[in-house]
C-alpha atoms as a PDB file:
ATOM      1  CA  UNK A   1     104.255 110.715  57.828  1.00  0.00           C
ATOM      2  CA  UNK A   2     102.477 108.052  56.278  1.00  0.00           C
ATOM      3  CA  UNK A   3     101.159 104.920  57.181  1.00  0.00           C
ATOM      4  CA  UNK A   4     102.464 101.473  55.916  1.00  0.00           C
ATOM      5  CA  UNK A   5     100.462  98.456  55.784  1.00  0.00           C
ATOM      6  CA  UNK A   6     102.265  94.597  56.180  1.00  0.00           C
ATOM      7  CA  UNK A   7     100.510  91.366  55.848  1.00  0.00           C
ATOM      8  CA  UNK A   8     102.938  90.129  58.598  1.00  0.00           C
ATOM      9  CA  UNK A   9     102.765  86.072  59.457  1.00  0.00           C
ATOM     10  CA  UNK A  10     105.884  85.633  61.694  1.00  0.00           C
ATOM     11  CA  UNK A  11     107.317  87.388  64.561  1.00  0.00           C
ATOM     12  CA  UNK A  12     110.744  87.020  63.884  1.00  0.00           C
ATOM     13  CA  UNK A  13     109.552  89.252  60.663  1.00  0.00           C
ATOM     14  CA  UNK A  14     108.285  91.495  62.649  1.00  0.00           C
ATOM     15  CA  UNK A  15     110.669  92.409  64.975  1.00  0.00           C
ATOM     16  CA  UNK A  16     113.217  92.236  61.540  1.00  0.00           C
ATOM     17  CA  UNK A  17     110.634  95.147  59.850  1.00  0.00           C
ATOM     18  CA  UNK A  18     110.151  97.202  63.219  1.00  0.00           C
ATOM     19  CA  UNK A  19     114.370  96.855  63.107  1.00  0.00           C
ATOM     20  CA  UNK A  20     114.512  98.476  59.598  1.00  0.00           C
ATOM     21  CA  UNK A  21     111.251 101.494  60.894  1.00  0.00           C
ATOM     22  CA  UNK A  22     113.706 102.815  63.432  1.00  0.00           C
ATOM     23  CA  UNK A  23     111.389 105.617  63.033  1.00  0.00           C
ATOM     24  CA  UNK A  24     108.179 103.607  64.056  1.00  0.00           C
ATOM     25  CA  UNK A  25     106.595 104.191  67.578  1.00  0.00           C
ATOM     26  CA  UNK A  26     103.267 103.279  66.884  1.00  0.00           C
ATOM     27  CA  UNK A  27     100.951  99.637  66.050  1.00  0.00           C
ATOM     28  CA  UNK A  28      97.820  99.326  64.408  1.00  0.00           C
ATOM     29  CA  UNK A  29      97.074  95.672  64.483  1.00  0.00           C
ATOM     30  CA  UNK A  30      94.270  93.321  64.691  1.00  0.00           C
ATOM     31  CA  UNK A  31      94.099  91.312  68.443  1.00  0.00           C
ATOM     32  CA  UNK A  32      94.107  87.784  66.294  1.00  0.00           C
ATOM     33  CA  UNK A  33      97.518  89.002  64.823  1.00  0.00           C
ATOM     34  CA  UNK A  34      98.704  90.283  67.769  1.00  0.00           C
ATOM     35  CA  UNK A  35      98.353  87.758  70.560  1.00  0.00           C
ATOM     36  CA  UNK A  36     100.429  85.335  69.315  1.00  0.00           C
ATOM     37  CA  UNK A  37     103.484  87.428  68.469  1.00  0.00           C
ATOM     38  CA  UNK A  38     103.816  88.063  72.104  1.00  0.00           C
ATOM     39  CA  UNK A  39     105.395  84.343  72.623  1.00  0.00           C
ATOM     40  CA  UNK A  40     108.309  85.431  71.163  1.00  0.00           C
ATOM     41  CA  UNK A  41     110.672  87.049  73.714  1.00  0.00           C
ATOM     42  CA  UNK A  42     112.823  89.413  71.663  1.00  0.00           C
ATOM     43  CA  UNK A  43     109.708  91.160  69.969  1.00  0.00           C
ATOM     44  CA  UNK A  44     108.100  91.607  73.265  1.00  0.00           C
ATOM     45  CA  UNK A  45     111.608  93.540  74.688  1.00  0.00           C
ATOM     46  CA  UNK A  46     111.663  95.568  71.389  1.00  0.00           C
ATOM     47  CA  UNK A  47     108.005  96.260  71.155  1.00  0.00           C
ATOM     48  CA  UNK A  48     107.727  97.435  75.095  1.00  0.00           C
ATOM     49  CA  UNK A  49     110.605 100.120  73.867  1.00  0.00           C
ATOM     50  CA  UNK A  50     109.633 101.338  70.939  1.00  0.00           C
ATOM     51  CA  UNK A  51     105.827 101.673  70.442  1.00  0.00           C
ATOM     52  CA  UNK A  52     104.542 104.477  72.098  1.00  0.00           C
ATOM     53  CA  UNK A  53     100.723 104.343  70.597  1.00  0.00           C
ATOM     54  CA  UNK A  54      98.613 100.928  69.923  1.00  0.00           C
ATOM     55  CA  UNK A  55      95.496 100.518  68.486  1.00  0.00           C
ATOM     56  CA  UNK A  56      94.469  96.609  68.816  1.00  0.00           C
ATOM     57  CA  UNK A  57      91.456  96.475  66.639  1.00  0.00           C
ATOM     58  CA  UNK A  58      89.019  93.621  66.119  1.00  0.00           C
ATOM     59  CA  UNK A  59      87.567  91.834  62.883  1.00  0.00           C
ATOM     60  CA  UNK A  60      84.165  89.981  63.051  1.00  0.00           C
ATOM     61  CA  UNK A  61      85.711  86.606  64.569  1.00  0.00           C
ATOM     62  CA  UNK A  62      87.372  88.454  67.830  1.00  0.00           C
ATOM     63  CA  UNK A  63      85.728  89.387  70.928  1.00  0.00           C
ATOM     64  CA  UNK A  64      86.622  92.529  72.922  1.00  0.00           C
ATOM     65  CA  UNK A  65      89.697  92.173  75.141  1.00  0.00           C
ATOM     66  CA  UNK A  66      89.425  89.652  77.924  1.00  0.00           C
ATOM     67  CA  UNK A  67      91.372  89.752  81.227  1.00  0.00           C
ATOM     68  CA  UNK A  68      94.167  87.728  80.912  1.00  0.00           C
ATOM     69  CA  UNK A  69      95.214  89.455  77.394  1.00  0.00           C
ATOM     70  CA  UNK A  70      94.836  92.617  79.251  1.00  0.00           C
ATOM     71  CA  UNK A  71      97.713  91.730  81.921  1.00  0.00           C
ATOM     72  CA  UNK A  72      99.660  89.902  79.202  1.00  0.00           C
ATOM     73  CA  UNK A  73      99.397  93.471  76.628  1.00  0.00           C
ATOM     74  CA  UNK A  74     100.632  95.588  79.814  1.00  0.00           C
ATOM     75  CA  UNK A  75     103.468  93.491  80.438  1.00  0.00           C
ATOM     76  CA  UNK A  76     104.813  93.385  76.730  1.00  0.00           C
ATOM     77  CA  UNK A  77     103.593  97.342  76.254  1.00  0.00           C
ATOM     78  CA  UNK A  78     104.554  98.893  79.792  1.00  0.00           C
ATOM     79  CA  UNK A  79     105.980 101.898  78.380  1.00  0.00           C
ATOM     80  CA  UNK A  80     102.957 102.861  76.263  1.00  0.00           C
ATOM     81  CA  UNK A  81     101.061 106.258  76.367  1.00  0.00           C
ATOM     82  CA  UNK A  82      98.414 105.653  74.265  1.00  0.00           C
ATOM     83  CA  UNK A  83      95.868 102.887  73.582  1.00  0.00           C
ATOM     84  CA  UNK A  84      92.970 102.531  71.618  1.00  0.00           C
ATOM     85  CA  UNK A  85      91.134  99.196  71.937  1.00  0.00           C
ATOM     86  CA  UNK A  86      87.926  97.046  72.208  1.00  0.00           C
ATOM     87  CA  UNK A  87      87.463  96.352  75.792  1.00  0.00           C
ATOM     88  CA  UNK A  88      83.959  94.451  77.078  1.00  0.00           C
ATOM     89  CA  UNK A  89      84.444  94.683  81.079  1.00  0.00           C
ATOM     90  CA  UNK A  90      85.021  97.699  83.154  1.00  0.00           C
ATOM     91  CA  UNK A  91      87.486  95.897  85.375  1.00  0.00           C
ATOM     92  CA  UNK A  92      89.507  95.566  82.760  1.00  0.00           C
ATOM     93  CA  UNK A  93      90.106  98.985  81.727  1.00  0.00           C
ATOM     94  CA  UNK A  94      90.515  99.455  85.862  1.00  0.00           C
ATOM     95  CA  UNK A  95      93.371  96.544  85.147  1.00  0.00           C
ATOM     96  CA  UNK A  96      94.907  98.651  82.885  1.00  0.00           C
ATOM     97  CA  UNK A  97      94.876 101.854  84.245  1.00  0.00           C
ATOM     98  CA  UNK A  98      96.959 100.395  87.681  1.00  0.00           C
ATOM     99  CA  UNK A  99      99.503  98.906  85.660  1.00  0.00           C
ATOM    100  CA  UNK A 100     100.104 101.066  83.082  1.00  0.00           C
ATOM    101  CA  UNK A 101     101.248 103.972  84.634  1.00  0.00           C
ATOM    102  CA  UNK A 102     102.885 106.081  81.908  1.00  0.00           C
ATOM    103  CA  UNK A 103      99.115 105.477  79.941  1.00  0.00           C
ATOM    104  CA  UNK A 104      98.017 109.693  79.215  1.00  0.00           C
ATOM    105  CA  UNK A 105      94.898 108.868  76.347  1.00  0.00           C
ATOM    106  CA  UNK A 106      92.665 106.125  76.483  1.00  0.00           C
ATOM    107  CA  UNK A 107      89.919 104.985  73.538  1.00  0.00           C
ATOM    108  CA  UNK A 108      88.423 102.437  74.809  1.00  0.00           C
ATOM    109  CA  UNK A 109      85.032 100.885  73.047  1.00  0.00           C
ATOM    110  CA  UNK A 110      82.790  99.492  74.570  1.00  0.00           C
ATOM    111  CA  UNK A 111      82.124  98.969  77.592  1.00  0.00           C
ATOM    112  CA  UNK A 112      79.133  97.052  78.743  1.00  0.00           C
ATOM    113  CA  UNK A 113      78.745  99.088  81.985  1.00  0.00           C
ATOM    114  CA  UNK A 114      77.605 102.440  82.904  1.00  0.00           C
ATOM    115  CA  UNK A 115      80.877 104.209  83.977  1.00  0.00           C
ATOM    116  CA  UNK A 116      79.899 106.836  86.551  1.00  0.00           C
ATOM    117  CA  UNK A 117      82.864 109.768  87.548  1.00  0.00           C
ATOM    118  CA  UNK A 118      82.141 111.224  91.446  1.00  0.00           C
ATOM    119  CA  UNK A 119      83.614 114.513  91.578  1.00  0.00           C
END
């Protein structure tokens, strides 16, 4: 398989291109890119079915993953199983983990608190 880059600046494109990659069930795409494409209804319903893996990566103007984009990214991306993302609180990730309940692999960077696991 190989990867494809698009300079994409519409949703409606978008959902047109993921149309055409029937194929396609993963997203690599920057969180300034993403957040706004999930006003648009119809891409949200397609992306939630399709995209299995998403990497939301950051440039130097973005700022890790804040709460709110974290309940609005599960709601469009419920049926996701991986996610690799920039995430600054630890209730966050906790935010993700109860909602997204088919999530198996997590890459998460970083956090700004110690994570401790009690066996």
């Amino acid at each position: 398989m190989t990867n494809t880059c698009y300079m994409i600046s519409s949703s409606p494109l978008l959902l047109e291109i993921l149309k055409e990659l029937s194929y396609v069930s993963s997203l690599e795409i920057e969180k300034h890119t993403l957040l706004p494409f999930l006003n648009n209804h119809q891409l949200c319903e397609y992306l939630n079915r399709k995209i299995k893996t998403l990497d939301i990566s950051i440039n130097f103007i973005d700022y890790p993953i804040t709460s709110n984009e974290v309940d609005l990214i599960c709601k469009t991306f419920s049926n996701f199983e991986q996610l690799h993302c920039y995430m600054g609180e630890l209730d966050n990730l906790l935010s993700i983990l109860r909602q997204c309940l088919k999530l198996s692999i997590i890459n998460i960077q970083p956090i700004s608190e110690d994570i401790y696991i009690h066996a």
